[in-house]
N, C-alpha and C. Protein backbone atom coordinates (compact mmCIF):
# COMPACT_ATOMS: atom_id res chain seq x y z
N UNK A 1 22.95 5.51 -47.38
CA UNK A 1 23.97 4.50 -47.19
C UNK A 1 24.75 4.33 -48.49
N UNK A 2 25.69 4.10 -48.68
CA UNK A 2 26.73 3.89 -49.69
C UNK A 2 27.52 2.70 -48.92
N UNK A 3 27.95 1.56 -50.35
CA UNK A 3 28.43 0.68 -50.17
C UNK A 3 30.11 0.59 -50.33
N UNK A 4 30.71 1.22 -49.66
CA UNK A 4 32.28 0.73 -50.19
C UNK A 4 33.33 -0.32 -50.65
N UNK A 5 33.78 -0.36 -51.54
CA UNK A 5 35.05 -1.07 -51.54
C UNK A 5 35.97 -1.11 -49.94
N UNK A 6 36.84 -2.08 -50.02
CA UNK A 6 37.68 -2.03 -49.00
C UNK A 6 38.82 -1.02 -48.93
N UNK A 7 39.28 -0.94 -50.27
CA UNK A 7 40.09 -0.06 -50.91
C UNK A 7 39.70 2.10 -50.05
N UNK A 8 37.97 1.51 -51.30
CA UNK A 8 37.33 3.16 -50.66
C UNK A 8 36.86 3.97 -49.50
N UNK A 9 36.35 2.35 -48.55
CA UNK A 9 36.65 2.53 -47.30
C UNK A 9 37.55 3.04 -46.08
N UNK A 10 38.94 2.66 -46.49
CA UNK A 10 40.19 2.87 -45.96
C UNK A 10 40.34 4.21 -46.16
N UNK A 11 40.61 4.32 -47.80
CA UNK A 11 40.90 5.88 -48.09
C UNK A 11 40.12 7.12 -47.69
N UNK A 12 38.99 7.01 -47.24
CA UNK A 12 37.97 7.79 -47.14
C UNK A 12 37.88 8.22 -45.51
N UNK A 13 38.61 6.96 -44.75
CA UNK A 13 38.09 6.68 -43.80
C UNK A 13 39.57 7.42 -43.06
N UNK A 14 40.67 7.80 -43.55
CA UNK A 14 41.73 8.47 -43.74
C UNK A 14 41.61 9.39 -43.35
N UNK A 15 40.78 10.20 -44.50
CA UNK A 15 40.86 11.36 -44.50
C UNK A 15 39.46 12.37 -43.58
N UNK A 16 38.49 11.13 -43.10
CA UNK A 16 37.42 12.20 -42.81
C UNK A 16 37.37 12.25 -40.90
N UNK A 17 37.65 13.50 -40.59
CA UNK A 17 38.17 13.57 -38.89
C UNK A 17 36.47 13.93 -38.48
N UNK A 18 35.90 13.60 -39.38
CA UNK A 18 33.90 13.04 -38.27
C UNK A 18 33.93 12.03 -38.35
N UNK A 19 34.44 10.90 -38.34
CA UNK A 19 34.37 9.96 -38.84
C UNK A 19 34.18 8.78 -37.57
N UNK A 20 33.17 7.69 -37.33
CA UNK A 20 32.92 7.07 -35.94
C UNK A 20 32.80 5.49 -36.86
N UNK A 21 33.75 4.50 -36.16
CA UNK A 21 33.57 3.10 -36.78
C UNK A 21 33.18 2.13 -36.05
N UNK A 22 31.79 1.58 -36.55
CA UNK A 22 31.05 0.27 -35.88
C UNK A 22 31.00 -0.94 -36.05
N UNK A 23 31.34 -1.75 -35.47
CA UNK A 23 31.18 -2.98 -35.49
C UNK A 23 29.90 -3.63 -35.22
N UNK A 24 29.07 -4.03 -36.07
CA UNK A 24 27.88 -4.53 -35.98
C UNK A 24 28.30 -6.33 -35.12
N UNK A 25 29.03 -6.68 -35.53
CA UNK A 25 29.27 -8.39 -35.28
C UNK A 25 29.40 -8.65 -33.64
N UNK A 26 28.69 -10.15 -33.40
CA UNK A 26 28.72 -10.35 -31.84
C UNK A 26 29.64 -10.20 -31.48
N UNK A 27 29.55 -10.64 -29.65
CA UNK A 27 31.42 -10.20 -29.28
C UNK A 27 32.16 -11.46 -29.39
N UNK A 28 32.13 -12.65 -29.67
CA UNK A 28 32.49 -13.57 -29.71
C UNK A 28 33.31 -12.94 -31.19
N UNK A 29 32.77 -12.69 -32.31
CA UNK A 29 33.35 -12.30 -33.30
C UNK A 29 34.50 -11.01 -32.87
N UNK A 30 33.89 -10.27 -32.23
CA UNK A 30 34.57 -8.78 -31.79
C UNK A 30 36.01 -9.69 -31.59
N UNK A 31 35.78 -10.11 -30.36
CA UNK A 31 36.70 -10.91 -29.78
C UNK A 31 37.94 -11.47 -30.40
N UNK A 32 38.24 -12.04 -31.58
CA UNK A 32 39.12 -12.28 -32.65
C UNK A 32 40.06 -11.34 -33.06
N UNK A 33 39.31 -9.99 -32.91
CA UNK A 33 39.60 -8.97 -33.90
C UNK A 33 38.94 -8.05 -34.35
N UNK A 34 39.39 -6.45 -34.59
CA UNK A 34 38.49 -5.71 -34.81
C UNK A 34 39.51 -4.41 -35.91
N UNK A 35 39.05 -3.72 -36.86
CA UNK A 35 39.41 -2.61 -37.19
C UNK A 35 39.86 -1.81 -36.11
N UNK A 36 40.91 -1.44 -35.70
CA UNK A 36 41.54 -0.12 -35.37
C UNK A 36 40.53 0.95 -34.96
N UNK A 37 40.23 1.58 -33.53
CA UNK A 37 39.50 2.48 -33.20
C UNK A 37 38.00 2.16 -33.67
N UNK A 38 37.16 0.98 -33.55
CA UNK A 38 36.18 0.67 -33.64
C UNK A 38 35.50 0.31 -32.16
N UNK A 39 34.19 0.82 -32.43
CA UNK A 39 32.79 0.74 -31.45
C UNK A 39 32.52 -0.46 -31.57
N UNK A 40 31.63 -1.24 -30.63
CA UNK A 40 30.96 -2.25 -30.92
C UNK A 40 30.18 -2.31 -29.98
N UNK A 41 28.35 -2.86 -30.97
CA UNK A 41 27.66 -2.61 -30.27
C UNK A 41 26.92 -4.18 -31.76
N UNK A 42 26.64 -4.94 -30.86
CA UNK A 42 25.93 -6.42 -31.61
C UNK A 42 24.84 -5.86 -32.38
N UNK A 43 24.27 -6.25 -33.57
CA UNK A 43 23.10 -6.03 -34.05
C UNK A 43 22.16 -6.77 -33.80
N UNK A 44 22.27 -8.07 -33.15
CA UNK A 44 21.56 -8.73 -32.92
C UNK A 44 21.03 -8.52 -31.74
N UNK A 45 21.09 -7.78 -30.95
CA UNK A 45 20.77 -7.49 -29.53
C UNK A 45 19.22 -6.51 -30.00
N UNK A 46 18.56 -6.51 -31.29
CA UNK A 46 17.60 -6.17 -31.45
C UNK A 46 16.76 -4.75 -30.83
N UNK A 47 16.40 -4.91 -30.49
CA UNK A 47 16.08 -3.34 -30.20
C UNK A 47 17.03 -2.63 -28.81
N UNK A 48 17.71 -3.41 -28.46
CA UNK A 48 19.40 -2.89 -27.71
C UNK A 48 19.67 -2.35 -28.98
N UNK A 49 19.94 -2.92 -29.76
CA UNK A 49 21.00 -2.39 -30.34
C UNK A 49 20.16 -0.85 -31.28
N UNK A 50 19.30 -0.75 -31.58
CA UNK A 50 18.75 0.57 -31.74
C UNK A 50 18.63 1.42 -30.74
N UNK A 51 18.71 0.95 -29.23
CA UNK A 51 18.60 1.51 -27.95
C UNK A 51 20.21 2.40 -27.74
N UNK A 52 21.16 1.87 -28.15
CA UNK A 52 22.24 1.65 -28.06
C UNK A 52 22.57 3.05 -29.38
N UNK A 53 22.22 2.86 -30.51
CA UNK A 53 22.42 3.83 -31.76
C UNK A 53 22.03 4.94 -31.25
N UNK A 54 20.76 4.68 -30.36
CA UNK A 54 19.63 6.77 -30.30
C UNK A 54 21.05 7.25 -29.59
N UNK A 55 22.07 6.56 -28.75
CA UNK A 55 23.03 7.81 -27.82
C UNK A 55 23.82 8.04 -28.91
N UNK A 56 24.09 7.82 -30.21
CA UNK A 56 25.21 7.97 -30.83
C UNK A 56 25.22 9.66 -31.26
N UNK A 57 26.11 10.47 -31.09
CA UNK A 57 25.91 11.72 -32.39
C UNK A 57 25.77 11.44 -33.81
N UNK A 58 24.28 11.61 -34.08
CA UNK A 58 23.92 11.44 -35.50
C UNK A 58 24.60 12.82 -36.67
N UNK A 59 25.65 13.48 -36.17
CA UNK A 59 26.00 14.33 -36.98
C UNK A 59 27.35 13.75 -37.50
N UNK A 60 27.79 12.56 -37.15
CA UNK A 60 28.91 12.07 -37.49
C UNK A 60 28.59 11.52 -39.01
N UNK A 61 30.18 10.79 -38.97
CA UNK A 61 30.04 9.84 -40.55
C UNK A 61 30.33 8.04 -39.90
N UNK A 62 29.27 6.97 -40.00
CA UNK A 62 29.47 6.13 -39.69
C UNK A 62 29.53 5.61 -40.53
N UNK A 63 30.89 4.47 -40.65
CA UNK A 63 31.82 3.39 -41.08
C UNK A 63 31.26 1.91 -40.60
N UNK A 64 30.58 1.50 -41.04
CA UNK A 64 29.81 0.32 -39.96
C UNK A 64 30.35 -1.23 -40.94
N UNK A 65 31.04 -2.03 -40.30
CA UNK A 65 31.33 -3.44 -40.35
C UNK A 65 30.68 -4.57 -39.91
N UNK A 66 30.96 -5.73 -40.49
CA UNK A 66 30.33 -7.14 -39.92
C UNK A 66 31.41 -8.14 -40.53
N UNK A 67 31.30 -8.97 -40.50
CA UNK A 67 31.85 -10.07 -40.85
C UNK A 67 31.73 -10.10 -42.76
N UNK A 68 30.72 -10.09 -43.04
CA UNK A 68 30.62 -10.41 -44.33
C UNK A 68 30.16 -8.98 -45.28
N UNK A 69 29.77 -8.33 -44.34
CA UNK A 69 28.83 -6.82 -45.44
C UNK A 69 27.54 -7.19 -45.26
N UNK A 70 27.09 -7.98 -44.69
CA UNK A 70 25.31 -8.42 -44.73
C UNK A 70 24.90 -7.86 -43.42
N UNK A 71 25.25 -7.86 -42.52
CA UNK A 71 24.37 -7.22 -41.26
C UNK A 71 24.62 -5.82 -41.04
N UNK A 72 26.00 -5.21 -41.87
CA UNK A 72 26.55 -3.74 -41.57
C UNK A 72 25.81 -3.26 -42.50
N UNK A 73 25.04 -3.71 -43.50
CA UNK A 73 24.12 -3.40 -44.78
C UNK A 73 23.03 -2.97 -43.71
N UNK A 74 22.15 -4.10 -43.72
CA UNK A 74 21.50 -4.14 -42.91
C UNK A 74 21.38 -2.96 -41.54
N UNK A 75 22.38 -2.68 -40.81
CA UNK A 75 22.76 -1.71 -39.74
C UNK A 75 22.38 -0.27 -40.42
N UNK A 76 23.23 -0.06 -41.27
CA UNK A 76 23.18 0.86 -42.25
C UNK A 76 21.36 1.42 -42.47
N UNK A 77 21.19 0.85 -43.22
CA UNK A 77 19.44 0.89 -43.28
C UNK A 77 18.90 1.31 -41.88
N UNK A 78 19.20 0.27 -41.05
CA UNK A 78 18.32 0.64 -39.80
C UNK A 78 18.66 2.25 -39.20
N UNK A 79 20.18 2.76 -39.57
CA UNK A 79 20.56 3.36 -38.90
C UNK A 79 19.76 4.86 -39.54
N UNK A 80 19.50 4.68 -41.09
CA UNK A 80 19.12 6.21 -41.91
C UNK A 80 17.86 6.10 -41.74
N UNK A 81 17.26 5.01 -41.38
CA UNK A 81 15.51 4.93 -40.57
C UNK A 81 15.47 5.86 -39.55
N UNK A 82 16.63 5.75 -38.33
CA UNK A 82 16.06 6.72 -37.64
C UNK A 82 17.02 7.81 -37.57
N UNK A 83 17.39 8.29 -38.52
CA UNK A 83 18.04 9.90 -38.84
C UNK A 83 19.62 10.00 -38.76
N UNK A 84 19.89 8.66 -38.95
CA UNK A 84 21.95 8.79 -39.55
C UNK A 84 21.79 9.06 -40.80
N UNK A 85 22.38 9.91 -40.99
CA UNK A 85 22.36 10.46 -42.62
C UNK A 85 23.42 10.04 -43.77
N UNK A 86 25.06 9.79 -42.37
CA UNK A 86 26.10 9.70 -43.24
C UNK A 86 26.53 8.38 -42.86
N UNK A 87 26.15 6.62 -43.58
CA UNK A 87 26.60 5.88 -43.30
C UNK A 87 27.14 4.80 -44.39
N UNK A 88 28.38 4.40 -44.01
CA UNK A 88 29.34 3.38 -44.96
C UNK A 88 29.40 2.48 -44.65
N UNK A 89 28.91 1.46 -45.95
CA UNK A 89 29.18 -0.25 -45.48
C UNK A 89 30.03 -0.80 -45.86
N UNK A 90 30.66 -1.31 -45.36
CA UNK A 90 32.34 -2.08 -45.52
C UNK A 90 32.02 -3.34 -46.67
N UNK A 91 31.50 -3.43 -48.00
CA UNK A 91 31.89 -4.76 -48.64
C UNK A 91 32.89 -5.34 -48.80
N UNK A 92 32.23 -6.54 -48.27
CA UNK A 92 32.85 -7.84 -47.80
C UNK A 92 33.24 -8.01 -46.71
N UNK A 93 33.19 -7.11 -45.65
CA UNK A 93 33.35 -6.92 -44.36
C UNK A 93 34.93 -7.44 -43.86
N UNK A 94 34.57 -7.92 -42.80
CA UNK A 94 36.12 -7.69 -41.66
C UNK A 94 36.62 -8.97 -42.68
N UNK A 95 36.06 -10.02 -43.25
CA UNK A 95 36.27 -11.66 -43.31
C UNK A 95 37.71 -10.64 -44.59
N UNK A 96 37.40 -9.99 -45.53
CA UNK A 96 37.81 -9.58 -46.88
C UNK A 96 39.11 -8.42 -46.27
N UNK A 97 39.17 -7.50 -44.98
CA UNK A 97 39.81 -6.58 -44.69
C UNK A 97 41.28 -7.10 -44.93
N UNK A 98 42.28 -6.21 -45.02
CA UNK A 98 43.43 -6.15 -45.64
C UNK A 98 44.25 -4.93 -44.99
N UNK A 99 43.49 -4.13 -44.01
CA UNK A 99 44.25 -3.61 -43.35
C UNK A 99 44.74 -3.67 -41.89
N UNK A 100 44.58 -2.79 -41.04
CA UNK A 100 45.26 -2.87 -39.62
C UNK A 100 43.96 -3.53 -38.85
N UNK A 101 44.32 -5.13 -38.05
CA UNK A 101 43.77 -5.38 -36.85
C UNK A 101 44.35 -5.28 -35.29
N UNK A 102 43.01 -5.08 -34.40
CA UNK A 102 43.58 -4.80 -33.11
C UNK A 102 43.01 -6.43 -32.61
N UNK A 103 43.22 -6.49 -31.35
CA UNK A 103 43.15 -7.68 -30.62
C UNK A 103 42.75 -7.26 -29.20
């Protein structure tokens, strides 16, 4: 897991065409607003939501968000536990983002 800037996030997130973006945050949060071409799948839905990760292609590069950087941290971890190799945490999360939202 590697922690990004918002800045390094963006740029990175530009340029890499494996590239799959998650939204860790409930849907009530989803709901507000989300990064541009983002997944969402709650982390709190507890072992859903690891139920939910095993279908993902673990050969990708995951971009994973939350509200603050604390649960996409968190996601992150859970996710290289069970064999994501390539995953980015958005510091400071969606609350700090500065670029394109969808609705």
């Amino acid at each position: 897991m590697a922690n990004l800037s918002q800045e390094q996030w963006s740029e990175q997130l530009e340029k890499d065409e494996n590239a799959f973006i998650l939204d860790v945050r409930t849907d009530d949060e989803f709901e507000e607003g989300y990064i541009p071409r983002a997944n969402h799948i709650d982390i709190y839905l507890g072992q859903g939501f690891i139920d939910e990760l095993q279908k993902l292609d673990k050969s990708k590069n995951y971009y994973v968000y939350c509200r603050s950087g604390n649960r996409s941290g968190q996601a992150c971890a859970i996710m290289n536990s069970i064999g994501f190799e390539n995953t980015y945490n958005l510091e400071g999360g969606f609350m700090n983002w500065q670029g394109e939202v969808s609705e």
